[in-house]
C-alpha atoms as a PDB file:
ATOM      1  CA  UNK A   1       0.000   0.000   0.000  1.00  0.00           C
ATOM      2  CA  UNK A   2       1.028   3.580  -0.999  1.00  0.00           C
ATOM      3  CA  UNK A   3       1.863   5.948   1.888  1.00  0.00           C
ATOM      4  CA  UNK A   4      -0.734   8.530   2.162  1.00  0.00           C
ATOM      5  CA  UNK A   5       1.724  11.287   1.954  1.00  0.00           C
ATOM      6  CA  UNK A   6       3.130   9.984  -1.478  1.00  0.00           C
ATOM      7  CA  UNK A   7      -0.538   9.522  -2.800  1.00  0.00           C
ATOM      8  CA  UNK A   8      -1.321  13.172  -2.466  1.00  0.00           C
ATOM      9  CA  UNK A   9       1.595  14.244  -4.368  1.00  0.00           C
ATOM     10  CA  UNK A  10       1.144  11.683  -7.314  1.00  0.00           C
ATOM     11  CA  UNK A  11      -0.916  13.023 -10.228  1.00  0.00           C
ATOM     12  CA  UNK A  12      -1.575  12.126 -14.051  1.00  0.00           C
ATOM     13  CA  UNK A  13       1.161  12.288 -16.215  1.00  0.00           C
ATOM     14  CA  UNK A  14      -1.686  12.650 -19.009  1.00  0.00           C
ATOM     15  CA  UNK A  15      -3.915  15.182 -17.167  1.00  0.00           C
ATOM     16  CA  UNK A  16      -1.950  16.387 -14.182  1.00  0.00           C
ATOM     17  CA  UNK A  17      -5.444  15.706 -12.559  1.00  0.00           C
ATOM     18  CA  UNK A  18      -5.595  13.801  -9.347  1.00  0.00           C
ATOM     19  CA  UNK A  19      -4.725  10.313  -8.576  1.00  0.00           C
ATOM     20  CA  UNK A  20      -7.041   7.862  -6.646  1.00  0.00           C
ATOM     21  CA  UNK A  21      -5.795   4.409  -4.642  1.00  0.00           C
ATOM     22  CA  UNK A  22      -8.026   1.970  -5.972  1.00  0.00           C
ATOM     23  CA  UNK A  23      -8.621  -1.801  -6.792  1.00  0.00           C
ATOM     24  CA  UNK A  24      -7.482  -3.269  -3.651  1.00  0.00           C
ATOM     25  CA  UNK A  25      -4.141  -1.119  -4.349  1.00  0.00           C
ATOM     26  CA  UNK A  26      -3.115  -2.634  -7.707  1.00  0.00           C
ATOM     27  CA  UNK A  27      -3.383   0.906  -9.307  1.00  0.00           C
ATOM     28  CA  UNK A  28      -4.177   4.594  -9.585  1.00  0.00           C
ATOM     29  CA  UNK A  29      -7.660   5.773 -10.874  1.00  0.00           C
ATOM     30  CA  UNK A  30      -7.779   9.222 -12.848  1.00  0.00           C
ATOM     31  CA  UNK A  31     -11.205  10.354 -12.890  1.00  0.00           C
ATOM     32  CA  UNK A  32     -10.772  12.587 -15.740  1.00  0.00           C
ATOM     33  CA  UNK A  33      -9.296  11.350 -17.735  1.00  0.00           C
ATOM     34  CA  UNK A  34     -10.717   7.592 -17.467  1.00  0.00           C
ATOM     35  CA  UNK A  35      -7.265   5.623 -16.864  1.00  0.00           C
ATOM     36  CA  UNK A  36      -5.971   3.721 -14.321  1.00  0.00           C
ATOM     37  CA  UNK A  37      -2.118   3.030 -14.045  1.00  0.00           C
ATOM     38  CA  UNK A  38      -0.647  -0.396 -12.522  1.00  0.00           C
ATOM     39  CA  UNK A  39       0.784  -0.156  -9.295  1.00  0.00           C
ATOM     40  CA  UNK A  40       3.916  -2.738  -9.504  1.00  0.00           C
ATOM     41  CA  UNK A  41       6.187  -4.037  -6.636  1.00  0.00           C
ATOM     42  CA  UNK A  42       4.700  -0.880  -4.459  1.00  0.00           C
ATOM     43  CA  UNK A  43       5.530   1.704  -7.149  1.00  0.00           C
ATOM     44  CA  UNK A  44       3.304   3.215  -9.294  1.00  0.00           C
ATOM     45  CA  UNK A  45       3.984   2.598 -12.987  1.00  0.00           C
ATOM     46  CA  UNK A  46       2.749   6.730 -14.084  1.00  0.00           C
ATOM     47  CA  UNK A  47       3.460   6.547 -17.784  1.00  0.00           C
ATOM     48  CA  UNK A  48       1.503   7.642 -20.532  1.00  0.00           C
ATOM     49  CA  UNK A  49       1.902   4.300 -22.138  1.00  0.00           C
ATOM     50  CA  UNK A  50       1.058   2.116 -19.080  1.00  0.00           C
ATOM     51  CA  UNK A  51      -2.158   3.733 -18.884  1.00  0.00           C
ATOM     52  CA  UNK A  52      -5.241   1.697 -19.609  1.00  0.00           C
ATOM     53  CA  UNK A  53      -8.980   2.214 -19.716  1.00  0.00           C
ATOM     54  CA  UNK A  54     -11.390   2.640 -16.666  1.00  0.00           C
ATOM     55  CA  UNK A  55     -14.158  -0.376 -16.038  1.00  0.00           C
ATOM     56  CA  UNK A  56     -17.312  -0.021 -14.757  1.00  0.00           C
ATOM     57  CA  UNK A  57     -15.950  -1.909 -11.897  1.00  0.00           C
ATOM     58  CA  UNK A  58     -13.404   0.418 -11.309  1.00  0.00           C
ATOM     59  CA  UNK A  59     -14.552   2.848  -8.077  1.00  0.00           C
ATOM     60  CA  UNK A  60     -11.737   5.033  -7.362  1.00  0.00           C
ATOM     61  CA  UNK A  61     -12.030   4.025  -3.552  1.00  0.00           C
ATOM     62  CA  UNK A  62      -9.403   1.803  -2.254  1.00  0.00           C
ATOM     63  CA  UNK A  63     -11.981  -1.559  -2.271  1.00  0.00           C
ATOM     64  CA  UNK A  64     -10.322  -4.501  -0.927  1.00  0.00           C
END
């Protein structure tokens, strides 16, 4: 799990919009832009290219 410190400095590389912890802290959910980035080995993976497309299922809480 991301420190809550480092989570409210993170923010999309594609939107600069703000990051949220989410899918039982496998990766970061922009809101609006409609991406989620993979969280890998504890670091989050914020690259343009890594980004992929937000499912319904996706909540942008933190749901494990």
């Amino acid at each position: 799990m991301l420190p809550e410190r480092l989570q409210s400095i993170l923010a999309c590389p594609i939107c600069t919009g703000e990051l949220s912890l989410s899918g039982g802290g496998r990766y970061m959910l922009c809101r609006p832009c409609g991406v989620k980035f993979p969280i890998r080995e504890g670091i989050p993976v914020l690259l343009a290219d890594e980004a992929e497309a937000v499912t319904p299922g996706d909540t942008g809480k933190d749901d494990r």
